[in-house]
C-alpha atoms as a PDB file:
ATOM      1  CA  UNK A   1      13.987  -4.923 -10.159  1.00  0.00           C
ATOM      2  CA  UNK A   2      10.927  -4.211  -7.952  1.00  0.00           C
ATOM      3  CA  UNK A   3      13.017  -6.225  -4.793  1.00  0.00           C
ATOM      4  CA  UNK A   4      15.923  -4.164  -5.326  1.00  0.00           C
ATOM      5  CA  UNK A   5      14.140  -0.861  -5.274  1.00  0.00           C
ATOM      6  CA  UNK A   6      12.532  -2.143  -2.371  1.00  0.00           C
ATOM      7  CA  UNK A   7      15.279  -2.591  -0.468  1.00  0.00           C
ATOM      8  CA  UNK A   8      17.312   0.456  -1.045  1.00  0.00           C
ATOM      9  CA  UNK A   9      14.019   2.479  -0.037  1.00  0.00           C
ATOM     10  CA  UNK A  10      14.089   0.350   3.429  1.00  0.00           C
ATOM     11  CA  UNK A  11      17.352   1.845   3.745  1.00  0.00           C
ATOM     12  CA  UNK A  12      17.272   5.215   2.643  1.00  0.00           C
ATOM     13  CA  UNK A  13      13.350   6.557   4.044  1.00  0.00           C
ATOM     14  CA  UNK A  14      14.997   7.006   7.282  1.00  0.00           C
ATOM     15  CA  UNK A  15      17.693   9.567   6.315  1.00  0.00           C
ATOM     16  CA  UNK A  16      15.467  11.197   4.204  1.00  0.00           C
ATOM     17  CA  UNK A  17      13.065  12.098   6.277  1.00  0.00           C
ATOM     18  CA  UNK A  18      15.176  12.665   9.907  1.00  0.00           C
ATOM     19  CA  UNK A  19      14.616  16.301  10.672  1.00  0.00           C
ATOM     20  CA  UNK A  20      15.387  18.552  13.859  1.00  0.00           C
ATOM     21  CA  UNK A  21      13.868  16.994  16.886  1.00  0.00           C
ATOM     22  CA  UNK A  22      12.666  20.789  17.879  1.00  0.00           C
ATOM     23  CA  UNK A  23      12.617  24.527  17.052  1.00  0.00           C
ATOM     24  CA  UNK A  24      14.911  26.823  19.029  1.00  0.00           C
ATOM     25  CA  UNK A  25      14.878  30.804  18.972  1.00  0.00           C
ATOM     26  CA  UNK A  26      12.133  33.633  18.598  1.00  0.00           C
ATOM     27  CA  UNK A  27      10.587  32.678  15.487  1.00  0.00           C
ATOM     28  CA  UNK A  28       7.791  30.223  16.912  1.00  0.00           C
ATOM     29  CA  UNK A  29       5.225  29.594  14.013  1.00  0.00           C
ATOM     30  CA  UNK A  30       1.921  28.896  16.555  1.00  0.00           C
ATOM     31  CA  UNK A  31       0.065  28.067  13.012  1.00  0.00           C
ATOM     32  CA  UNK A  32       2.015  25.192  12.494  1.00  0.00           C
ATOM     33  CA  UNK A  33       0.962  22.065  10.147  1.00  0.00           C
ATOM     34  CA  UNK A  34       2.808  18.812  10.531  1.00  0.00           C
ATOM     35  CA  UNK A  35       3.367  15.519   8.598  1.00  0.00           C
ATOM     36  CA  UNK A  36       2.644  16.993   5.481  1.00  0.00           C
ATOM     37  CA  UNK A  37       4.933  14.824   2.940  1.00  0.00           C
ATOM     38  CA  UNK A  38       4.778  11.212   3.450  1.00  0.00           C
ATOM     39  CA  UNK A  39       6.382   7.964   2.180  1.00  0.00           C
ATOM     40  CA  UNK A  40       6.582   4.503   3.087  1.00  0.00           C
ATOM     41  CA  UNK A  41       7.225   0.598   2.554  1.00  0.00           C
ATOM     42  CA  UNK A  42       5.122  -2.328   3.222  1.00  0.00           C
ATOM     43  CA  UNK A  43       5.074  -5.984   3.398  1.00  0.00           C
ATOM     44  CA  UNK A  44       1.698  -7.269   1.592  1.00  0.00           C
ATOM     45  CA  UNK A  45      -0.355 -10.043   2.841  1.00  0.00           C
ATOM     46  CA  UNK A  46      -3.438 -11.403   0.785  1.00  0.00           C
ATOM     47  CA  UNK A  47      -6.820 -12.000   2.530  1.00  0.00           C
ATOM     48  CA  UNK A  48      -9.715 -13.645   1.404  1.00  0.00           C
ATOM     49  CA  UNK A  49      -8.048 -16.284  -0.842  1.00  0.00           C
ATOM     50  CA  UNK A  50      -8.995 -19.350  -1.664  1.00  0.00           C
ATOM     51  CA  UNK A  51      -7.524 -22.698   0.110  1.00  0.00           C
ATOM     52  CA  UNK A  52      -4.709 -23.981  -2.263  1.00  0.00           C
ATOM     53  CA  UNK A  53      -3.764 -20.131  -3.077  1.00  0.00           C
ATOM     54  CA  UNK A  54      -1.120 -18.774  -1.103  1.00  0.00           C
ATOM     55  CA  UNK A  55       2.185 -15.788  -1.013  1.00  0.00           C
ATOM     56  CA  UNK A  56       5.005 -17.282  -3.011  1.00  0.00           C
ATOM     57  CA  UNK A  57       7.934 -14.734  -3.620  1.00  0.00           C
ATOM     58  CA  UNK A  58       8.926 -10.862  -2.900  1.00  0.00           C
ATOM     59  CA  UNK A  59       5.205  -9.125  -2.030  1.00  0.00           C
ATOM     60  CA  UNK A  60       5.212  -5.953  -0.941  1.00  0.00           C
ATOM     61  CA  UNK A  61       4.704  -2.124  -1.722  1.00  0.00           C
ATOM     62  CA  UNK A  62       6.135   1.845  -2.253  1.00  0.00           C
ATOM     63  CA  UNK A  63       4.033   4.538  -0.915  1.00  0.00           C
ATOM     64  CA  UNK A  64       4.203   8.396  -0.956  1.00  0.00           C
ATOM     65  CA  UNK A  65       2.134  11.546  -1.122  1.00  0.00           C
ATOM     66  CA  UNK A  66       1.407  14.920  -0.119  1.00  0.00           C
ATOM     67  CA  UNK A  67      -1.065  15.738   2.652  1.00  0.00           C
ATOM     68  CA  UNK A  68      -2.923  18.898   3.762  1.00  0.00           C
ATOM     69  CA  UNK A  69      -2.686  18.769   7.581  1.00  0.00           C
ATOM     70  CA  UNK A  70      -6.007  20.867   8.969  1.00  0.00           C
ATOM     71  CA  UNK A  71      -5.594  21.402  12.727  1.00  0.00           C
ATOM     72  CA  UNK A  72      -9.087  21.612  14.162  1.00  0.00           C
ATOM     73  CA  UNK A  73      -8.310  23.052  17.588  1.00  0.00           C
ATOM     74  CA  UNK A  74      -6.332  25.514  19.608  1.00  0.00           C
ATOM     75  CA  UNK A  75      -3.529  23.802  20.449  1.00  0.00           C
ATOM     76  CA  UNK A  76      -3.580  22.004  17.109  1.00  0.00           C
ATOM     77  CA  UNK A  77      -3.279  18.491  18.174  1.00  0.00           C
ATOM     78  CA  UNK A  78      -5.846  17.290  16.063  1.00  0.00           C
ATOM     79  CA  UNK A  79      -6.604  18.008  12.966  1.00  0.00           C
ATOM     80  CA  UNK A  80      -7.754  15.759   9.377  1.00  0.00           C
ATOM     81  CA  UNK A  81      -5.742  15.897   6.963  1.00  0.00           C
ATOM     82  CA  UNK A  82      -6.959  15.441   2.772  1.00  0.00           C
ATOM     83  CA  UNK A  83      -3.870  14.679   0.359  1.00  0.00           C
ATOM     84  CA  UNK A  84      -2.747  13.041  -2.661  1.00  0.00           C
ATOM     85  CA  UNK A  85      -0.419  10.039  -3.519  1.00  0.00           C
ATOM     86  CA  UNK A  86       0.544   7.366  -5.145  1.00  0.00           C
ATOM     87  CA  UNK A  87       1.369   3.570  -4.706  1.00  0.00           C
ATOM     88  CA  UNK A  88       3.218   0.637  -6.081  1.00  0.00           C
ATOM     89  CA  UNK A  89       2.448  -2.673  -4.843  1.00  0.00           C
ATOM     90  CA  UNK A  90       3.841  -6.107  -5.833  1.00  0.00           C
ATOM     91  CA  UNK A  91       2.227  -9.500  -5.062  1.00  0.00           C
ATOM     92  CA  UNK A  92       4.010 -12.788  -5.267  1.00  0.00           C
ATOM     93  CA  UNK A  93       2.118 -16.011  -5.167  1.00  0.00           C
ATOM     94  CA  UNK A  94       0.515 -19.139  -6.958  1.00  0.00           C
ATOM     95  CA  UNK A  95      -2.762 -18.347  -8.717  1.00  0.00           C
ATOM     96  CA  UNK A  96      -2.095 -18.130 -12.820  1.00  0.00           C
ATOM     97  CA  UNK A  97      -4.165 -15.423 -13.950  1.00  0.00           C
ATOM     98  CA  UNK A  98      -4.590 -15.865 -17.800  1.00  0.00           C
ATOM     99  CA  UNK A  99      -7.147 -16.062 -21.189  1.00  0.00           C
ATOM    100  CA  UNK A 100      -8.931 -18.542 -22.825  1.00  0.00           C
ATOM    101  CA  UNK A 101      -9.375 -18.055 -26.909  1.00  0.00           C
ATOM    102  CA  UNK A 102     -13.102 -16.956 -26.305  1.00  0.00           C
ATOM    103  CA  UNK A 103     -11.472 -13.801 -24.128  1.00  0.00           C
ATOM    104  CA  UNK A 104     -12.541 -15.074 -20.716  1.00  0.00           C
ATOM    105  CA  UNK A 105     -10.153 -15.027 -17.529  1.00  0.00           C
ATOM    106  CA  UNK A 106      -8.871 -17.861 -16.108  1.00  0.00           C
ATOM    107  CA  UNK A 107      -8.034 -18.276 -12.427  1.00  0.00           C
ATOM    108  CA  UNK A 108      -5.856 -21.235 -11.595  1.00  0.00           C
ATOM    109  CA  UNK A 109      -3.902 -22.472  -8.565  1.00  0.00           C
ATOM    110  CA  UNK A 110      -0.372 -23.491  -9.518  1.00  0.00           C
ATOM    111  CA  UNK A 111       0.219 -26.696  -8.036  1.00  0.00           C
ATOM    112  CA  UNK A 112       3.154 -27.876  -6.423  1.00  0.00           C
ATOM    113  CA  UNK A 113       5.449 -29.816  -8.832  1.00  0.00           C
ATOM    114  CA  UNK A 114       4.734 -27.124 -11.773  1.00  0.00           C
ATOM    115  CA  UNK A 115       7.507 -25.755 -12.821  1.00  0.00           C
ATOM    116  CA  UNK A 116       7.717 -22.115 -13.391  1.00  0.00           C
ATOM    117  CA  UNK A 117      10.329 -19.206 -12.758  1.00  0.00           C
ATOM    118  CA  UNK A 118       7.602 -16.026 -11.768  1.00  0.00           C
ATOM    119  CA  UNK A 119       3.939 -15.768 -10.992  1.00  0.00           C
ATOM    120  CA  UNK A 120       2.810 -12.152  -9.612  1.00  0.00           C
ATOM    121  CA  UNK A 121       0.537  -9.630  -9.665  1.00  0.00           C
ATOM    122  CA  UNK A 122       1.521  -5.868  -9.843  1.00  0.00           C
ATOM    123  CA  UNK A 123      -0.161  -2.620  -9.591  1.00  0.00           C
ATOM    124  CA  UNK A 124      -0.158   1.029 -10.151  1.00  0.00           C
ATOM    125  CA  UNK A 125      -2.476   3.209  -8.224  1.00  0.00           C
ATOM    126  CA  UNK A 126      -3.108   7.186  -7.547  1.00  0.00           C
ATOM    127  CA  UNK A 127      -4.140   7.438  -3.817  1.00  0.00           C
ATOM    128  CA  UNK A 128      -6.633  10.274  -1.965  1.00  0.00           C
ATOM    129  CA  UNK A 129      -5.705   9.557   1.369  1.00  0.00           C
ATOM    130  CA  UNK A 130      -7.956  11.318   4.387  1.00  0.00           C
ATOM    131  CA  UNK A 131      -6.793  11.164   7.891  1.00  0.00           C
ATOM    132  CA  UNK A 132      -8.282  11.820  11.014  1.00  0.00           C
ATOM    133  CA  UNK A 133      -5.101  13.195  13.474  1.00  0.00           C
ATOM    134  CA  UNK A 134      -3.895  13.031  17.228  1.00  0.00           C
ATOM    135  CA  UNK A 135      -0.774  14.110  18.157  1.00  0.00           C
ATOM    136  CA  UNK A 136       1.525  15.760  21.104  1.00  0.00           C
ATOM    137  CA  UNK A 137       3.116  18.278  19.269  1.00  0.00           C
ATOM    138  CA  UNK A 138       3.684  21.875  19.990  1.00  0.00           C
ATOM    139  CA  UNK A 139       5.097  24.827  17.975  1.00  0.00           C
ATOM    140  CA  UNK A 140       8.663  24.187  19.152  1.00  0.00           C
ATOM    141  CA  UNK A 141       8.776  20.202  19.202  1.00  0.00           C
ATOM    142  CA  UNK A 142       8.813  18.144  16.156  1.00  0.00           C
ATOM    143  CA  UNK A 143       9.410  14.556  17.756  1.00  0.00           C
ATOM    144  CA  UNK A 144       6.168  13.408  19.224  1.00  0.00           C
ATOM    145  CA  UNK A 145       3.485  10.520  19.559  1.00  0.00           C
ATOM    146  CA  UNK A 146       1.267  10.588  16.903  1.00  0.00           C
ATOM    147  CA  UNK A 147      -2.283   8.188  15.759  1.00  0.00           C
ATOM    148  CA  UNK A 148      -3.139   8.786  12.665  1.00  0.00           C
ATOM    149  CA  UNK A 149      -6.465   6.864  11.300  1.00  0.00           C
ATOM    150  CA  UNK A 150      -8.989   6.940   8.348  1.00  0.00           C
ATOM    151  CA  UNK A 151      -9.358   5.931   4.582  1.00  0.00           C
ATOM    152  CA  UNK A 152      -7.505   5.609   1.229  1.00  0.00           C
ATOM    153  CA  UNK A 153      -9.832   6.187  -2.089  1.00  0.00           C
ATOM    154  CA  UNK A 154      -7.126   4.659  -5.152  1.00  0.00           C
ATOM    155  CA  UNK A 155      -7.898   4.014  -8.210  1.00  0.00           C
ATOM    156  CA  UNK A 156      -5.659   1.591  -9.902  1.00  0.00           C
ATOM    157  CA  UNK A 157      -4.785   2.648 -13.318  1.00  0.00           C
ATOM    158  CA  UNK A 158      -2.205  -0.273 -14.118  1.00  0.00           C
ATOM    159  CA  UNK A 159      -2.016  -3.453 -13.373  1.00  0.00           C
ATOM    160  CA  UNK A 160      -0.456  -6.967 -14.724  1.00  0.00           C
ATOM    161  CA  UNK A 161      -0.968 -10.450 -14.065  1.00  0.00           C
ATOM    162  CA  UNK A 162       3.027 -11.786 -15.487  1.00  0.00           C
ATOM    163  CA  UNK A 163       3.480 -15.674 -15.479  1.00  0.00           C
ATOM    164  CA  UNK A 164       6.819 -16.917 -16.794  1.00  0.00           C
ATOM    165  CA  UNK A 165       8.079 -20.574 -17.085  1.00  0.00           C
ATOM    166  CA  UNK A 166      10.782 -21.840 -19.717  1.00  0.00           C
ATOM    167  CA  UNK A 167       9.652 -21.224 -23.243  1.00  0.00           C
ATOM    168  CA  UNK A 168       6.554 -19.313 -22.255  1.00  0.00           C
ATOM    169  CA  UNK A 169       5.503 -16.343 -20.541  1.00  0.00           C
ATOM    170  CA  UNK A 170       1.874 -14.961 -20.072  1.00  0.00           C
ATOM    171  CA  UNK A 171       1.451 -11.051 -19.174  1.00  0.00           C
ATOM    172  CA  UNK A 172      -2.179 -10.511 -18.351  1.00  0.00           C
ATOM    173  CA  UNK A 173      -3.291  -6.981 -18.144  1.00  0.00           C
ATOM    174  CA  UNK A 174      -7.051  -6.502 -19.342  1.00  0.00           C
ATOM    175  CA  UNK A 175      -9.103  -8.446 -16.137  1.00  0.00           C
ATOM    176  CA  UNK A 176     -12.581  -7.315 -16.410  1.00  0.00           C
ATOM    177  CA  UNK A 177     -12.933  -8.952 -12.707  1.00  0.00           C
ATOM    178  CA  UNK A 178     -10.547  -6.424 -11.104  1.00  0.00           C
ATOM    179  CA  UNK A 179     -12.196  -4.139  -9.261  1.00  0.00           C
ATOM    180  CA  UNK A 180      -9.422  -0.715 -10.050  1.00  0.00           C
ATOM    181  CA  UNK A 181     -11.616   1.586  -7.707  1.00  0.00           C
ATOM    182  CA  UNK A 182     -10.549   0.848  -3.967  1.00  0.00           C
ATOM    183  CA  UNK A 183     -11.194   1.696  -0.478  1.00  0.00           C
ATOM    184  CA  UNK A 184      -8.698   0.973   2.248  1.00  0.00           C
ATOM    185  CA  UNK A 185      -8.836   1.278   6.072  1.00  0.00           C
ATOM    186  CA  UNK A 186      -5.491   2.877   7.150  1.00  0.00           C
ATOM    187  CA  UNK A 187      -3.951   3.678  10.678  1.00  0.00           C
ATOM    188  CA  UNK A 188      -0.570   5.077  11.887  1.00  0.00           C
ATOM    189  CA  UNK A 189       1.099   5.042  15.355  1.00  0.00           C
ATOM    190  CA  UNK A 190       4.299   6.298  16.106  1.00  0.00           C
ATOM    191  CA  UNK A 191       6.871   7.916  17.798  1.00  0.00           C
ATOM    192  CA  UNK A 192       9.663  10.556  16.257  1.00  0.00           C
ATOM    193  CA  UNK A 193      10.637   9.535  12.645  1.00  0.00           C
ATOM    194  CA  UNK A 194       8.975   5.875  12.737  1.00  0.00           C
ATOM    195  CA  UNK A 195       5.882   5.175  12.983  1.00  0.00           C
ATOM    196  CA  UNK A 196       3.848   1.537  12.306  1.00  0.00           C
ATOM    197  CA  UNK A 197       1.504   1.527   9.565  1.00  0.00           C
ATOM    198  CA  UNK A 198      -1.404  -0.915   8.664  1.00  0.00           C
ATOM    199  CA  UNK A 199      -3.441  -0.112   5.512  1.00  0.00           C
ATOM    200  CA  UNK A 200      -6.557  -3.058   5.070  1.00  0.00           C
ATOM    201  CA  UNK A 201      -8.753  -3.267   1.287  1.00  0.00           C
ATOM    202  CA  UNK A 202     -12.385  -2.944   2.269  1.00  0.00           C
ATOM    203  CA  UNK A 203     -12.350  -3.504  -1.524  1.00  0.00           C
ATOM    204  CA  UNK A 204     -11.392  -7.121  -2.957  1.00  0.00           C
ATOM    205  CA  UNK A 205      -9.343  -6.817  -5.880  1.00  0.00           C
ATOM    206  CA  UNK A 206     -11.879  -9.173  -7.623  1.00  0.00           C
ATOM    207  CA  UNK A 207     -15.415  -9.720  -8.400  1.00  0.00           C
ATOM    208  CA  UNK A 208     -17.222 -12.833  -9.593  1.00  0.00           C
ATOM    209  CA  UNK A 209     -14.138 -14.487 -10.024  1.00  0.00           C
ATOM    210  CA  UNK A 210     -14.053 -18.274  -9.247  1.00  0.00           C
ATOM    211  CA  UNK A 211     -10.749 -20.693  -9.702  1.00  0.00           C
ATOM    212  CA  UNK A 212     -10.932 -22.996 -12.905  1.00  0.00           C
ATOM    213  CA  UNK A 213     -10.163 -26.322 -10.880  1.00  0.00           C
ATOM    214  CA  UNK A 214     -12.255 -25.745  -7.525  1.00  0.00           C
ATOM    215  CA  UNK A 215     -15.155 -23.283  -8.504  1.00  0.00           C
ATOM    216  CA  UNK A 216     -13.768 -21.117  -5.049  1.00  0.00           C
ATOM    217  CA  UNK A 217     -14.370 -17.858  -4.656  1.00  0.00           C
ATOM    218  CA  UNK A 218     -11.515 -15.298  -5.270  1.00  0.00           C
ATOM    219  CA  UNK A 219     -11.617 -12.120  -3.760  1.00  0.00           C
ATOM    220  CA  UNK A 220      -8.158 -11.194  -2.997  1.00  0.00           C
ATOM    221  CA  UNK A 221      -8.488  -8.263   0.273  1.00  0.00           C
ATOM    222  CA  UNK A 222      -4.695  -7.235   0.647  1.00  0.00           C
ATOM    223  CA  UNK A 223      -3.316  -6.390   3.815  1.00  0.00           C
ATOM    224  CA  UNK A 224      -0.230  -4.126   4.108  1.00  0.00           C
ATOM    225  CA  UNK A 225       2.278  -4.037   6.924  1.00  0.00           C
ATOM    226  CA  UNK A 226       4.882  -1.637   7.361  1.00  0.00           C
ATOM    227  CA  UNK A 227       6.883   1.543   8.757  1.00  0.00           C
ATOM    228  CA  UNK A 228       5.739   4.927   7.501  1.00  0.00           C
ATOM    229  CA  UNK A 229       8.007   8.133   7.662  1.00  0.00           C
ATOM    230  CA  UNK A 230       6.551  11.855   7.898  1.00  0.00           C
ATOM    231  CA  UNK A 231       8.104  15.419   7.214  1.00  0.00           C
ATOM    232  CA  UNK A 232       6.817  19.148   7.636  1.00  0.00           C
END
């Protein structure tokens, strides 16, 4: 389900957020904001794992928000920008995530010849998003360069470890290793309706979590890696 919906927002963003490349006639608004809706898609990379844990399956991520674009000069080419969002991120790959009968987690690579159908991680998150802003835009011209940098507070208020194989299937959502407060370095370049967009966890997802059959160190820093599209 979360592929599919994936895919038909890779296909769709565009359209929905192509606007007028400029503004013609009198009425010139010279107190313009811009870039004030936003969504996006990402492909999701893990960081910080440890050495037999690696991306197996669909990983990636749904983005969108609303932002309050500040110009902080004249011409109003730069600005900050404060919003609010949300985000939906998938990660595919082969650490089991489960519970032992004394209620304490267990962190596991798969290994190769184990046979099982799913093993991912999921969240849910509500995003504060502030953005320092340069862009070429005037009051009449709505397709221009734009680098966009700065930080994402979330807080991740779902989340679910899900582990299926035949004749068993382990959903995992109480992790008292998960870190759900996050910070995230974020930047986005671009020209016109797409624009690149890079969003790094300064925040692992875990804390003192070790795996069960090499004592390593998970931390789990994810790195997303995608195309971001703005409207007024």
């Amino acid at each position: 389900m979360f592929y599919k919906c994936f895919i038909i927002c890779m296909l769709l963003l565009p359209h929905l957020f192509y606007g007028q490349d400029s503004l013609q006639g009198p009425n010139v608004d010279t107190k313009y904001r811009e870039d004030q809706l936003y969504a996006g898609v990402t492909y999701n990379i893990l960081t910080k794992v440890p050495s037999n844990v690696n991306l197996n399956g669909v990983s990636g991520g749904i983005h969108f928000g609303f932002l309050r674009d500040m110009p902080l000069n004249e011409q109003r080419n730069v600005a900050l920008a404060l919003g609010a969002g949300m985000a939906f991120d998938r990660y595919g790959q082969n650490l089991f995530i489960g519970e032992r009968t004394d209620e304490t987690t267990i962190f596991k690579a798969l290994v190769d010849n184990e046979v099982y159908d799913t093993n991912k991680f999921s969240t849910a998150a509500v995003e504060v998003p502030l953005e320092f802003r340069w862009r070429t835009s005037t009051p009449t011209d709505y397709k221009f360069w734009r680098i966009y940098t700065g930080v994402r507070l979330s807080y991740v208020y779902w989340y679910r470890a899900q582990f299926k194989q035949p004749n068993n299937e382990v959903n995992q959502t109480d992790i008292p290793e998960f870190e759900q407060l996050q910070w995230a370095a974020t930047l986005a370049f671009g020209y016109g309706t797409f624009n690149f967009y890079v969003n790094y966890n300064v925040t692992p997802f875990f804390k003192n979590a070790y795996t069960e059959d090499t004592s390593e160190q998970i931390e789990f820093s994810p790195l997303k890696l995608g195309i971001i599209f703005y409207i007024l």
